[in-house]
C-alpha atoms as a PDB file:
ATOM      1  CA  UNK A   1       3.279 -42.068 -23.657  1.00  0.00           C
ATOM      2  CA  UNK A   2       2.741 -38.901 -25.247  1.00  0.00           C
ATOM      3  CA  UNK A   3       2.433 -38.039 -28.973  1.00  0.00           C
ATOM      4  CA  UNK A   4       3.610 -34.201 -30.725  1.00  0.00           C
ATOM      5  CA  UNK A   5       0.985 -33.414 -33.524  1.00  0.00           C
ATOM      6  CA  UNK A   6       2.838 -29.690 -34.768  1.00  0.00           C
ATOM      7  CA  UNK A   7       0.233 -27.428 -36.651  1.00  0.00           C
ATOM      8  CA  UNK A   8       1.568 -24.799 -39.010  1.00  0.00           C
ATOM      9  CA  UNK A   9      -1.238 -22.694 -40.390  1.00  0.00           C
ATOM     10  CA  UNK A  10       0.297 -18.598 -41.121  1.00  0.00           C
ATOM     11  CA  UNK A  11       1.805 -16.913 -38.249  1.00  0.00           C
ATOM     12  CA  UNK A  12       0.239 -19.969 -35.832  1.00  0.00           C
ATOM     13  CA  UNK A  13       2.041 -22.563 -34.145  1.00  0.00           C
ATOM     14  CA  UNK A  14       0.429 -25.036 -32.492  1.00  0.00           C
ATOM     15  CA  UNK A  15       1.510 -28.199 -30.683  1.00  0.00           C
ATOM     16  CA  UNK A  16      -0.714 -30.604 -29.124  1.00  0.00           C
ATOM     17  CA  UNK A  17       0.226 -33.333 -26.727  1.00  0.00           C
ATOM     18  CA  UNK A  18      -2.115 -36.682 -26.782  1.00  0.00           C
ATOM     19  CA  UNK A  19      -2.192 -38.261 -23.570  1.00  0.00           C
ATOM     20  CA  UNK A  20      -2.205 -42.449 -24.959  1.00  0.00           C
ATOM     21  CA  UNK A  21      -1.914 -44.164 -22.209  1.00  0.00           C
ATOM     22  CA  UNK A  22      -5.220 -43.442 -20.610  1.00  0.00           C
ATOM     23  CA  UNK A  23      -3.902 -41.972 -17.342  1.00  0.00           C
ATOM     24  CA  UNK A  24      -6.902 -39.429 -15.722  1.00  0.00           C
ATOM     25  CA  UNK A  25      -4.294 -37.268 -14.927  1.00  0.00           C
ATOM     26  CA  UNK A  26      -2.903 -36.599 -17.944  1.00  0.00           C
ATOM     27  CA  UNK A  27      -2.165 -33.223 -19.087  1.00  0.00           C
ATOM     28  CA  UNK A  28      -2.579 -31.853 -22.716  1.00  0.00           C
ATOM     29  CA  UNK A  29      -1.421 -28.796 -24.403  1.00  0.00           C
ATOM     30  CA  UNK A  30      -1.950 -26.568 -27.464  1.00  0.00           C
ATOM     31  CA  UNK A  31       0.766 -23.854 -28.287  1.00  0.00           C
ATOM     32  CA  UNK A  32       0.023 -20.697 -29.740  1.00  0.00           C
ATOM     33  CA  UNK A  33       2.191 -17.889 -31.501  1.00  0.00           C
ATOM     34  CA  UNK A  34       1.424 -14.604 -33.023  1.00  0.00           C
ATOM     35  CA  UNK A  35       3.720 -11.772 -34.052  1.00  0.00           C
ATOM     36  CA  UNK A  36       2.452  -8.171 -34.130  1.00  0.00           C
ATOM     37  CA  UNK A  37       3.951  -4.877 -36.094  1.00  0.00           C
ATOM     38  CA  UNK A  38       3.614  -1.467 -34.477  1.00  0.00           C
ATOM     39  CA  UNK A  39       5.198   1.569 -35.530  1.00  0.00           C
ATOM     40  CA  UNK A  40       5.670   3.159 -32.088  1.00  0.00           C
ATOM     41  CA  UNK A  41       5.753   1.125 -28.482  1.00  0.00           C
ATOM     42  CA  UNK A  42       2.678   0.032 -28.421  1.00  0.00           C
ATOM     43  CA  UNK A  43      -0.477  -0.441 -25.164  1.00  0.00           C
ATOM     44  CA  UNK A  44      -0.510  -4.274 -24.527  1.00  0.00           C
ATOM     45  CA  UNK A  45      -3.182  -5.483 -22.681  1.00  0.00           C
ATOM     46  CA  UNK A  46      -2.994  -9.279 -21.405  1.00  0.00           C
ATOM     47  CA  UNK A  47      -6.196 -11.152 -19.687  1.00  0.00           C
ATOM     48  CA  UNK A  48      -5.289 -14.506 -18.555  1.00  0.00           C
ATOM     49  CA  UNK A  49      -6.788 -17.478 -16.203  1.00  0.00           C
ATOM     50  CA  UNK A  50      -5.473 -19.795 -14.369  1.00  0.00           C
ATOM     51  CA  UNK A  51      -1.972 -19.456 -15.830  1.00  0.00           C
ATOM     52  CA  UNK A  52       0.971 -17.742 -15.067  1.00  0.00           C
ATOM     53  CA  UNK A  53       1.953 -13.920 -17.755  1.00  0.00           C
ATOM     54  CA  UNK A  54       6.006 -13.501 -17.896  1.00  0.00           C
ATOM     55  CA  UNK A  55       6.254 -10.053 -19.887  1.00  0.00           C
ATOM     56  CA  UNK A  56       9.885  -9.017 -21.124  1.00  0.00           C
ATOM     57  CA  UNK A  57      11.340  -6.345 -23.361  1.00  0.00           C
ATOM     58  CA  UNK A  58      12.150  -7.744 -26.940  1.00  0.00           C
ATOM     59  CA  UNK A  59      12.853  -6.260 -30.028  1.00  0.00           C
ATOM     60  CA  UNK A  60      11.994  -2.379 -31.498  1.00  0.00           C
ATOM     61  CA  UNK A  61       8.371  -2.525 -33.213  1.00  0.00           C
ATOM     62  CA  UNK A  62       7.764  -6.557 -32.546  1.00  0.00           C
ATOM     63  CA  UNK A  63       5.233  -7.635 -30.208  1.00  0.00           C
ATOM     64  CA  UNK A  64       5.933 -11.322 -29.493  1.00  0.00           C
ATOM     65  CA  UNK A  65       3.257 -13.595 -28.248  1.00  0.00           C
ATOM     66  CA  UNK A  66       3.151 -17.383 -27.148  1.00  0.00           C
ATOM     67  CA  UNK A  67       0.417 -19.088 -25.417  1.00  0.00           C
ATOM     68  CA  UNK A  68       0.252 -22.192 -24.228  1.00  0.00           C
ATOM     69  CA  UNK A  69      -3.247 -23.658 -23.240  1.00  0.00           C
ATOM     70  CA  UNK A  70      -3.189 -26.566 -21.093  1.00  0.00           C
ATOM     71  CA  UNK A  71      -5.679 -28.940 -19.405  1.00  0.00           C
ATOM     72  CA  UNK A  72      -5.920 -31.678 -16.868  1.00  0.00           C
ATOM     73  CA  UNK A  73      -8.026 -35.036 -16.866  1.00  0.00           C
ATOM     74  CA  UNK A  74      -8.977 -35.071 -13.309  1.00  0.00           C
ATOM     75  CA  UNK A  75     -10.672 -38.113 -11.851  1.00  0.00           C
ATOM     76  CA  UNK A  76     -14.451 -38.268 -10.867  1.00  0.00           C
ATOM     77  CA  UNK A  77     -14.804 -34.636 -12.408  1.00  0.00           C
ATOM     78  CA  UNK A  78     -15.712 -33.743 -15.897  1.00  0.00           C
ATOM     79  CA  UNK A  79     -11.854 -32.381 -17.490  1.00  0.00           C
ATOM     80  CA  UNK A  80     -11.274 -29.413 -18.921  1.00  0.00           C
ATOM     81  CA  UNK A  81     -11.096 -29.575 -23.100  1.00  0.00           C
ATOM     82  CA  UNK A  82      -8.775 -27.628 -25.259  1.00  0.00           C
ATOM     83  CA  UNK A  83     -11.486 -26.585 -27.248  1.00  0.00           C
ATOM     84  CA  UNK A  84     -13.581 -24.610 -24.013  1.00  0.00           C
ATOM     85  CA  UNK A  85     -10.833 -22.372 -23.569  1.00  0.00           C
ATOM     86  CA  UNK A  86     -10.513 -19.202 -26.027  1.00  0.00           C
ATOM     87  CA  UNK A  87      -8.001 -17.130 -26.997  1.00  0.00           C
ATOM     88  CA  UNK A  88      -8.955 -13.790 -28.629  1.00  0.00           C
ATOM     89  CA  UNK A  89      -5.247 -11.588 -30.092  1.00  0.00           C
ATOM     90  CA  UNK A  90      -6.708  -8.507 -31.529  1.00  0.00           C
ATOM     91  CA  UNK A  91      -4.662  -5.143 -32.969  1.00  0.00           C
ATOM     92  CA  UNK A  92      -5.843  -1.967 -33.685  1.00  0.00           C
ATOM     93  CA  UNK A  93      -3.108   0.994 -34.157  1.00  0.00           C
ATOM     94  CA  UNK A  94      -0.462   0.347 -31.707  1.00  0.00           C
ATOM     95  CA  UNK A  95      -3.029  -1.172 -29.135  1.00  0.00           C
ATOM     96  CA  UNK A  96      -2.548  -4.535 -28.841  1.00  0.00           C
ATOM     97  CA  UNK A  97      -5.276  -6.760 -26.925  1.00  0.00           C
ATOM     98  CA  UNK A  98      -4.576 -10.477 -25.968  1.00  0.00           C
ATOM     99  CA  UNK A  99      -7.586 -12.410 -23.685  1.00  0.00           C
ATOM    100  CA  UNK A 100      -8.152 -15.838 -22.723  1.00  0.00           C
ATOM    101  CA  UNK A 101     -11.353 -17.465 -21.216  1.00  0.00           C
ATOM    102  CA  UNK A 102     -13.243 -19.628 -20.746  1.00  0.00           C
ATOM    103  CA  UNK A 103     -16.173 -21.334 -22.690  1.00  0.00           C
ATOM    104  CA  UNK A 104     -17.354 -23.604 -20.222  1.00  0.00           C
ATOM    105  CA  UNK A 105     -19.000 -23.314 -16.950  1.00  0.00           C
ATOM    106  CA  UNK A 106     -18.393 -27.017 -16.119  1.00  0.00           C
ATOM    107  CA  UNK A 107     -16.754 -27.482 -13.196  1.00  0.00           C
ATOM    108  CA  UNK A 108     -13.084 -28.520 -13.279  1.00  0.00           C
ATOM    109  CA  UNK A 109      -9.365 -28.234 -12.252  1.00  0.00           C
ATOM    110  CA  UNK A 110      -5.969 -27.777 -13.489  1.00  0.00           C
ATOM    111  CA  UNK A 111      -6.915 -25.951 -16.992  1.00  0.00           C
ATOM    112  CA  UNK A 112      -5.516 -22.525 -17.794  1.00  0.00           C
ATOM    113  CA  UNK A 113      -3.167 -20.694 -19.807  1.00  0.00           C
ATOM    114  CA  UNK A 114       0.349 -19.380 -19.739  1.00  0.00           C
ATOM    115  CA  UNK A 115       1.392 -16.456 -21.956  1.00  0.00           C
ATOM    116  CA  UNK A 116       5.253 -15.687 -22.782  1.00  0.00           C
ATOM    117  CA  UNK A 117       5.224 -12.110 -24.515  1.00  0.00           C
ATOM    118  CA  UNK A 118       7.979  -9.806 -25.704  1.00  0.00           C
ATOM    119  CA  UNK A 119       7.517  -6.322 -26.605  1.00  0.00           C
ATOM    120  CA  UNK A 120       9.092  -3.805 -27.504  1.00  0.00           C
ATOM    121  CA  UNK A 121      11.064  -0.878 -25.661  1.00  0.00           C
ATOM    122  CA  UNK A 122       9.077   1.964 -24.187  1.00  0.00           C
ATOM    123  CA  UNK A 123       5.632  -0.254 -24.111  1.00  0.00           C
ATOM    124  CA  UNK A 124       2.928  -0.193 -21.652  1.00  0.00           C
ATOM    125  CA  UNK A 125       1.374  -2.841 -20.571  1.00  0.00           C
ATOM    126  CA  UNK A 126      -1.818  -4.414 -18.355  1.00  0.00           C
ATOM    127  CA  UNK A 127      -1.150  -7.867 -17.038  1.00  0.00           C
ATOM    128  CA  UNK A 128      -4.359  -9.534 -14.968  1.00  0.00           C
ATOM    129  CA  UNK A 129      -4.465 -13.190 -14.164  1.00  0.00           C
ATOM    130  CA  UNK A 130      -6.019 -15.238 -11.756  1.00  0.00           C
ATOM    131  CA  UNK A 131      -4.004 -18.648  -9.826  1.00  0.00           C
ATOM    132  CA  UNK A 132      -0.804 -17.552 -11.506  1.00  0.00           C
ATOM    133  CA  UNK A 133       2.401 -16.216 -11.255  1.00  0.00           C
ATOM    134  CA  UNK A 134       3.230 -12.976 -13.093  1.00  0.00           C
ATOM    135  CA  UNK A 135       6.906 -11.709 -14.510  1.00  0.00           C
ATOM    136  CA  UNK A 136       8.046  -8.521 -15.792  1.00  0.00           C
ATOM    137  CA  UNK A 137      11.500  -8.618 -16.901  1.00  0.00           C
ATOM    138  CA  UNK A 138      13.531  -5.099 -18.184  1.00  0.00           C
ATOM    139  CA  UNK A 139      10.900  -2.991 -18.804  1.00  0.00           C
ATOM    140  CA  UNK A 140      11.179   0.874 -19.303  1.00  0.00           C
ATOM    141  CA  UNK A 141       7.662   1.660 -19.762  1.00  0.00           C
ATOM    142  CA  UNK A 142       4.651   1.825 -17.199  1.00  0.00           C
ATOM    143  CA  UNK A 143       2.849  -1.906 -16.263  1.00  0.00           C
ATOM    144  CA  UNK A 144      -0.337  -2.603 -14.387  1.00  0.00           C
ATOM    145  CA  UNK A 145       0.233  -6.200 -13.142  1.00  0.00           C
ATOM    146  CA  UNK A 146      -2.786  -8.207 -10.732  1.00  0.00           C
ATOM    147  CA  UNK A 147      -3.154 -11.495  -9.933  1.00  0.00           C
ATOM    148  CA  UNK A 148      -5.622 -13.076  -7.348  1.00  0.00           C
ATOM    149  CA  UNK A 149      -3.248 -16.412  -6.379  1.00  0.00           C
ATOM    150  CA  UNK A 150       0.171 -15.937  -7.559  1.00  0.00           C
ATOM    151  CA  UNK A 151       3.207 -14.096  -6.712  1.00  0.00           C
ATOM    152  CA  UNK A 152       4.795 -11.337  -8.559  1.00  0.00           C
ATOM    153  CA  UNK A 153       8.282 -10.616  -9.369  1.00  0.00           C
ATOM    154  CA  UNK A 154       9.504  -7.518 -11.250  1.00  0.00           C
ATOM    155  CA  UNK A 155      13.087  -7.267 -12.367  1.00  0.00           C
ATOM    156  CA  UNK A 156      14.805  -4.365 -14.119  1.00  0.00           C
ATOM    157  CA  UNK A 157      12.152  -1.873 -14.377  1.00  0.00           C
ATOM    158  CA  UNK A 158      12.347   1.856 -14.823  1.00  0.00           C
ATOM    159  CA  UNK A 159       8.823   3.223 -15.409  1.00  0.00           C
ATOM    160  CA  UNK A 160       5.527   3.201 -13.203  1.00  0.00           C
ATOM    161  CA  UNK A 161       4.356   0.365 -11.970  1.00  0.00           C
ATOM    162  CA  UNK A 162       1.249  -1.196  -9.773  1.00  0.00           C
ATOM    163  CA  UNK A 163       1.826  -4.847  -8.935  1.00  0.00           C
ATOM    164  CA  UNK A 164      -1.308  -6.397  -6.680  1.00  0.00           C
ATOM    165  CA  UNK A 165      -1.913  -9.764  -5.887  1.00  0.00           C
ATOM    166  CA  UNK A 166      -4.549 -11.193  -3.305  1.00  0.00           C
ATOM    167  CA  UNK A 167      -2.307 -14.074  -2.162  1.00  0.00           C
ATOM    168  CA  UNK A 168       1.323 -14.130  -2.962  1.00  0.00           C
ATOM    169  CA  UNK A 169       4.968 -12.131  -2.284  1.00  0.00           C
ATOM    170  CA  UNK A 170       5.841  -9.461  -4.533  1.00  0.00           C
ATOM    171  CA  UNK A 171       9.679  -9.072  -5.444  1.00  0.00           C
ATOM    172  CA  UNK A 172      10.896  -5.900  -7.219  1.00  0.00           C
ATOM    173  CA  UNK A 173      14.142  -4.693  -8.741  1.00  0.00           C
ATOM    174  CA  UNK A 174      13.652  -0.932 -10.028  1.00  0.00           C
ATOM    175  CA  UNK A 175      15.727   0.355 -11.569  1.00  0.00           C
ATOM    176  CA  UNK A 176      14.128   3.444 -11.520  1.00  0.00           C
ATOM    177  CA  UNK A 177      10.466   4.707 -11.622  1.00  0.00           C
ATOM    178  CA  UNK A 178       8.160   4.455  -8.648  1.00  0.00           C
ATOM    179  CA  UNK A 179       6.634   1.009  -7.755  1.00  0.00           C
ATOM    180  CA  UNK A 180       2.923   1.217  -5.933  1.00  0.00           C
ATOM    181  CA  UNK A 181       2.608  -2.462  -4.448  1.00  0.00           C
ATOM    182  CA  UNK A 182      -0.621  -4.278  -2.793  1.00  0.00           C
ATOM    183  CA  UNK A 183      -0.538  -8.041  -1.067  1.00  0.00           C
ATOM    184  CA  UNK A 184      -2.922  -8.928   1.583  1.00  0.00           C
ATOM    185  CA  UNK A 185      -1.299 -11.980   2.281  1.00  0.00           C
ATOM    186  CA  UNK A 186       2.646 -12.014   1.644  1.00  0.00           C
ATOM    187  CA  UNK A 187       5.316 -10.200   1.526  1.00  0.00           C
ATOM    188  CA  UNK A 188       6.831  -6.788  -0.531  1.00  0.00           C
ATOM    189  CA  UNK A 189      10.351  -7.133  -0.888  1.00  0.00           C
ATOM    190  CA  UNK A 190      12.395  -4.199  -2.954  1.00  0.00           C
ATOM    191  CA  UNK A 191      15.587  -2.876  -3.882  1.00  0.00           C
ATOM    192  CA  UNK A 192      17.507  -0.842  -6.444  1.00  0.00           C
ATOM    193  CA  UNK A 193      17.002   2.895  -7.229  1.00  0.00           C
ATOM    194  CA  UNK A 194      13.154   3.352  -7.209  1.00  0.00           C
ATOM    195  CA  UNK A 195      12.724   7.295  -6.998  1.00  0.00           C
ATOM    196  CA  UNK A 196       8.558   6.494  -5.007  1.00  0.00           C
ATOM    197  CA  UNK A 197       7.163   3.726  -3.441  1.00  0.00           C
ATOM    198  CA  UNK A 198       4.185   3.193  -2.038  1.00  0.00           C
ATOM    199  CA  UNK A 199       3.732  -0.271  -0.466  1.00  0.00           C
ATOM    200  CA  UNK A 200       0.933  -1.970   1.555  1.00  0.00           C
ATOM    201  CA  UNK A 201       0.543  -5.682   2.981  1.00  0.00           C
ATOM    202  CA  UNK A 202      -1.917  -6.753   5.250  1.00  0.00           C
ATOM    203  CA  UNK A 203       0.019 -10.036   6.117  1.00  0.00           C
ATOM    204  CA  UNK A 204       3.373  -9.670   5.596  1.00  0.00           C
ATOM    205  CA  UNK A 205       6.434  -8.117   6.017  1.00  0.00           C
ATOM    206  CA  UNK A 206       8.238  -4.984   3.977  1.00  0.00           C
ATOM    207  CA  UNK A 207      11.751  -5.115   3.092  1.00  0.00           C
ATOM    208  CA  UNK A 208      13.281  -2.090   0.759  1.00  0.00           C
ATOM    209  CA  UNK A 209      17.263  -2.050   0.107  1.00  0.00           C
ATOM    210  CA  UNK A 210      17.705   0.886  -2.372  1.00  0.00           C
ATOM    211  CA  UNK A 211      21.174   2.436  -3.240  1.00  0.00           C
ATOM    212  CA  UNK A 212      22.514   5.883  -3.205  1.00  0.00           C
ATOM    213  CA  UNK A 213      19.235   7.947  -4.746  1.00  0.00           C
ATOM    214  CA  UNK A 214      16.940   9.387  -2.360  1.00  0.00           C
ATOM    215  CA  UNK A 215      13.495   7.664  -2.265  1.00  0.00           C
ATOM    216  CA  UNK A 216       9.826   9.171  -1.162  1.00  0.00           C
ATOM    217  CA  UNK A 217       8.420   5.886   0.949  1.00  0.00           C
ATOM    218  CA  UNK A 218       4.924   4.890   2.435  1.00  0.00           C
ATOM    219  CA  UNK A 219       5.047   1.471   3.842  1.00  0.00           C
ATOM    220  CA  UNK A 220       2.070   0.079   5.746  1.00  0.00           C
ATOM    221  CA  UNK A 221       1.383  -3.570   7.033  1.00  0.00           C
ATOM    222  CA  UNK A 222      -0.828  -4.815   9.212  1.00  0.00           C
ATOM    223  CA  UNK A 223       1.226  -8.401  10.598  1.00  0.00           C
ATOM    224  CA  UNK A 224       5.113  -7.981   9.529  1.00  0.00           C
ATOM    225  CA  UNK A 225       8.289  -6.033  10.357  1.00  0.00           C
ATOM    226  CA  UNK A 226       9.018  -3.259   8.116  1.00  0.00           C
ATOM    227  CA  UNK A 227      13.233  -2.335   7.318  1.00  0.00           C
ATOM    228  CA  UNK A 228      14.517   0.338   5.272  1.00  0.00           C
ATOM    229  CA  UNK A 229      17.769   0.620   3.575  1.00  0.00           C
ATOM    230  CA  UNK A 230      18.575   3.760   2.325  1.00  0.00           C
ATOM    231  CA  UNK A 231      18.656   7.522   1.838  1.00  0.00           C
ATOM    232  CA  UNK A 232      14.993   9.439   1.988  1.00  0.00           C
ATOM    233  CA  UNK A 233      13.565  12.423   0.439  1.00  0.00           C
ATOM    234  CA  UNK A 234      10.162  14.129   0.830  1.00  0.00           C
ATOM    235  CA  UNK A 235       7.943  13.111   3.090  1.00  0.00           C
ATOM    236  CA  UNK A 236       7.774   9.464   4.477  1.00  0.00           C
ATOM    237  CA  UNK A 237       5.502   6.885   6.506  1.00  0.00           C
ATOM    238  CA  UNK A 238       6.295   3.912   7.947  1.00  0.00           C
ATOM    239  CA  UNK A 239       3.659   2.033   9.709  1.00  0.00           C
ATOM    240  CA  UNK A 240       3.055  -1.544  11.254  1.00  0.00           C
ATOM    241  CA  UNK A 241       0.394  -2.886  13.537  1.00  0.00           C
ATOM    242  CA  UNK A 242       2.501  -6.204  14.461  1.00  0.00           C
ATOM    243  CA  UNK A 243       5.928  -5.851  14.049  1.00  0.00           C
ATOM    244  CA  UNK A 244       9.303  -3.586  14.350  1.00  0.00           C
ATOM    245  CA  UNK A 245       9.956  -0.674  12.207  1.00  0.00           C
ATOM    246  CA  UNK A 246      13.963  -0.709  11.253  1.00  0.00           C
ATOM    247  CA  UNK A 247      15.259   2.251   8.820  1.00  0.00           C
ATOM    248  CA  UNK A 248      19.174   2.552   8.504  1.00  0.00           C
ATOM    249  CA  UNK A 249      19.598   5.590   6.913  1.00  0.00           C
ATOM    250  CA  UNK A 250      22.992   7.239   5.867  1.00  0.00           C
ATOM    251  CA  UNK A 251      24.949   8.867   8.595  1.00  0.00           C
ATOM    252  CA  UNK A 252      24.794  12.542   7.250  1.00  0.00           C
ATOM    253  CA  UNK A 253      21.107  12.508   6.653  1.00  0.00           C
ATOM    254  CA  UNK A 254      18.735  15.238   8.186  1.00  0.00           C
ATOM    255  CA  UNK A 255      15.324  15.128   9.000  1.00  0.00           C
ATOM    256  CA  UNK A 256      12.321  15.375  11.299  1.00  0.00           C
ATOM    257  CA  UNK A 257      10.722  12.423  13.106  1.00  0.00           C
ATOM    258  CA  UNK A 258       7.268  11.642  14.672  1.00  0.00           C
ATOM    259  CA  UNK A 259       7.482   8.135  15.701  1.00  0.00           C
ATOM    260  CA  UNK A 260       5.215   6.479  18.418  1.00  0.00           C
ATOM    261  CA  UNK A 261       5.323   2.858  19.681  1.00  0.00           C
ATOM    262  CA  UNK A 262       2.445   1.364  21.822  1.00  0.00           C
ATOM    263  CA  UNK A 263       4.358  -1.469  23.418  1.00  0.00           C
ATOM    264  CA  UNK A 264       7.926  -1.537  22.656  1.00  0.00           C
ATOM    265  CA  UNK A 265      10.533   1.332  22.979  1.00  0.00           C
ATOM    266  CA  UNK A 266      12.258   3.688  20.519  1.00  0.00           C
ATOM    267  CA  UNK A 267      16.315   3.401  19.836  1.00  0.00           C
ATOM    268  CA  UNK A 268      18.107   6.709  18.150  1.00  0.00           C
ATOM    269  CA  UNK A 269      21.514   6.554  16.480  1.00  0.00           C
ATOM    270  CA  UNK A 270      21.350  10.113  15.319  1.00  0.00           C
ATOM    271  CA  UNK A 271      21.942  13.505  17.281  1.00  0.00           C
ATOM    272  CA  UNK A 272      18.728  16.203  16.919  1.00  0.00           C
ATOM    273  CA  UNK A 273      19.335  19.557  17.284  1.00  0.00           C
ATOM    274  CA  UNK A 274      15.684  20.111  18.895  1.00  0.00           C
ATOM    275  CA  UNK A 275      13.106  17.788  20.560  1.00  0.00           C
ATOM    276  CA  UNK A 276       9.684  18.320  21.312  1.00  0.00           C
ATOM    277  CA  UNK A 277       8.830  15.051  22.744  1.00  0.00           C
ATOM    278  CA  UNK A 278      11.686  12.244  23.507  1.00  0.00           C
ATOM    279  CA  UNK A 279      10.692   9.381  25.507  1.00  0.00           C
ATOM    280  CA  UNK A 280      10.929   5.736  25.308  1.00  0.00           C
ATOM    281  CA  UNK A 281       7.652   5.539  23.202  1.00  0.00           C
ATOM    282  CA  UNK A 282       7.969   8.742  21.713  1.00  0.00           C
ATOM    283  CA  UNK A 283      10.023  10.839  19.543  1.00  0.00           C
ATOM    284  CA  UNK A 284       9.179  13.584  17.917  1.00  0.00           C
ATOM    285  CA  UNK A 285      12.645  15.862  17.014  1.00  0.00           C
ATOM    286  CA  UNK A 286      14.432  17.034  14.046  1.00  0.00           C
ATOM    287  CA  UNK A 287      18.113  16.270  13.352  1.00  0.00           C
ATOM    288  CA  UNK A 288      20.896  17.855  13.149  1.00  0.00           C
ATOM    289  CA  UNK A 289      21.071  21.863  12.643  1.00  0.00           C
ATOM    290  CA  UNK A 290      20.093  23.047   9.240  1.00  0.00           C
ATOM    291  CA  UNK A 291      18.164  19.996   9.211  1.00  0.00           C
ATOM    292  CA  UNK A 292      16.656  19.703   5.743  1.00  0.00           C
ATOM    293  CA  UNK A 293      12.704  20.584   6.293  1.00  0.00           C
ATOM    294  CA  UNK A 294      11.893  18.590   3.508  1.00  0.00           C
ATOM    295  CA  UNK A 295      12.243  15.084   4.437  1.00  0.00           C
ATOM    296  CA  UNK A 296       9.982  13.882   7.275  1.00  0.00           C
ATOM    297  CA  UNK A 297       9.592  10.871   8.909  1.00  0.00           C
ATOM    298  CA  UNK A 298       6.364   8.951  10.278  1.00  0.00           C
ATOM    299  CA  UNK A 299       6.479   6.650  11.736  1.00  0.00           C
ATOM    300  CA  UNK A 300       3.826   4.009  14.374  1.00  0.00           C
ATOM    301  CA  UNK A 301       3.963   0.577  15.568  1.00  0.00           C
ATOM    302  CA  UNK A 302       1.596  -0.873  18.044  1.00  0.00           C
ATOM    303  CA  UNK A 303       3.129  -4.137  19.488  1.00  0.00           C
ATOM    304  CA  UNK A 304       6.622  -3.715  18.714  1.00  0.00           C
ATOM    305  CA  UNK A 305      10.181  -1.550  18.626  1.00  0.00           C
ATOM    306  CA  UNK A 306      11.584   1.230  16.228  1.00  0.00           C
ATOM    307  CA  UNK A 307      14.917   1.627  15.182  1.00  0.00           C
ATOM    308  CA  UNK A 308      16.452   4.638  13.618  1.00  0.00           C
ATOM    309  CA  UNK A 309      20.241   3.611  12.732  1.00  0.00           C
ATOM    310  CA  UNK A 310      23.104   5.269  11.228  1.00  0.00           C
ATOM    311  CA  UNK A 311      23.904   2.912   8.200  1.00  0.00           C
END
């Protein structure tokens, strides 16, 4: 049985649930909310623990915060109280800080906190956590987002982003912008219209699906597949210790090509207009005549096949 006590001291909300019934693994919870003003979009810097950050665009000059602390009676270990965890909100100018930590160096499980924010167009904003999910939803201004257990998923975004997470998949939608993206255990997964990416997992696979605007791409894992949807610009890498490289790229692109396979063999849809080296572990060649000298291709796999298709 659970019991709402609702605190309404100026600009705070707060909402704490009483475990009654004695149960050691009863949960409780204190709600927080603060409302900022800025005059222009604003820095927003968010330090969290154990919790997961969901960060979305809201209204023009309103930064929107809600934090939920929460803690966990856990049996044969001392729990975690409300009261050890802090949560500093602090404003200065159009720089906005929010951190939470802890008090306490007991040892315990299942306390953290979540943080729900809304701000407004055009911010920037730093998002670190640790054991927790973050979420960045319609943002056009640049993000930092790291978290060391948790997976990340951005949606809608059209600035500069760097998304890292220690263990957990990262998902983005870009809109536009350039996406830089670290996980050394999961997965990078993107589509949309990202203009650069820059991508590395060390156990995991890479999976871009972009539409009609040319994109500038280094992907690099060390256990996973890597595929590529897409036109390409610039210069490009594509590399994979332990696992096939697959980019379909639109049938009227040009380009040169260096790719080199260890064990596996290379497969060509398109025609080149000169080779230097074409083998069944080697190409090295540029397409078409008149081939456009500014896009490149690397591209090197050690136990596995390339695949160069005509989407």
């Amino acid at each position: 049985m659970y019991r709402a006590i609702a605190l309404l001291p100026v600009s705070l909300v707060a909402v704490l649930f009483v475990c009654l019934n004695g149960n050691c693994g009863a949960e409780t919870e204190e709600q927080l909310e603060q409302e900022f003003r800025v005059n222009a979009p604003p820095n927003v810097t968010i330090r969290g623990f154990n919790g997961a950050i969901t960060i979305e665009e809201g209204s023009e000059g309103l930064v929107r915060v809600v934090c939920t602390k929460f803690a966990h009676a856990v049996a044969h270990r001392k729990s975690k109280s409300l009261d050890d965890i802090e949560v500093r909100m602090h404003q200065k100018g159009d720089n906005i800080e929010i951190e939470a930590r802890s008090t306490s160096h007991h040892i315990w499980s299942g306390g953290g906190v979540r943080f729900d924010i809304e701000v407004p167009p055009g911010s920037d904003v730093v998002a670190i956590t640790t054991n927790g999910a973050i979420r960045l939803d319609n943002l056009n201004g640049n993000a930092r987002l790291e978290t060391t257990n948790g997976p990340i998923t951005i949606e809608d975004a059209r600035g500069k982003i760097y998304a890292e997470t220690s263990n957990g998949t990262i998902k983005a939608e870009m809109e536009s912008g350039s996406l830089e993206a670290r996980s050394t255990n999961g997965s990078i997964l993107v589509d949309g219209e990202p203009e650069a990416l820059d991508l590395k997992a060390s156990n995991g696979r890479i999976g871009i699906d972009i539409g009609d605007t040319p994109c500038t791409v280094k992907a690099r894992t060390s256990n996973g597949r890597i595929t590529y949807e897409g036109a390409l610009v610039g210069r490009n890498e594509f590399v994979s210790s332990n696992g096939m490289v697959t980019l379909e790229l639109p049938n009227d692109s040009m380009f040169g090509v260096n790719a080199l396979t260890t064990n596996g063999k290379i497969i060509n849809d398109f025609a080149m207009s000169e080779y230097s080296r074409n083998d069944r572990k080697c190409l090295i060649a540029t397409s078409r005549s008149g081939s456009d000298e500014k896009t490149s291709i690397r591209i090197r796999t050690t136990n596995s096949s390339i695949k160069i298709l005509e989407d």
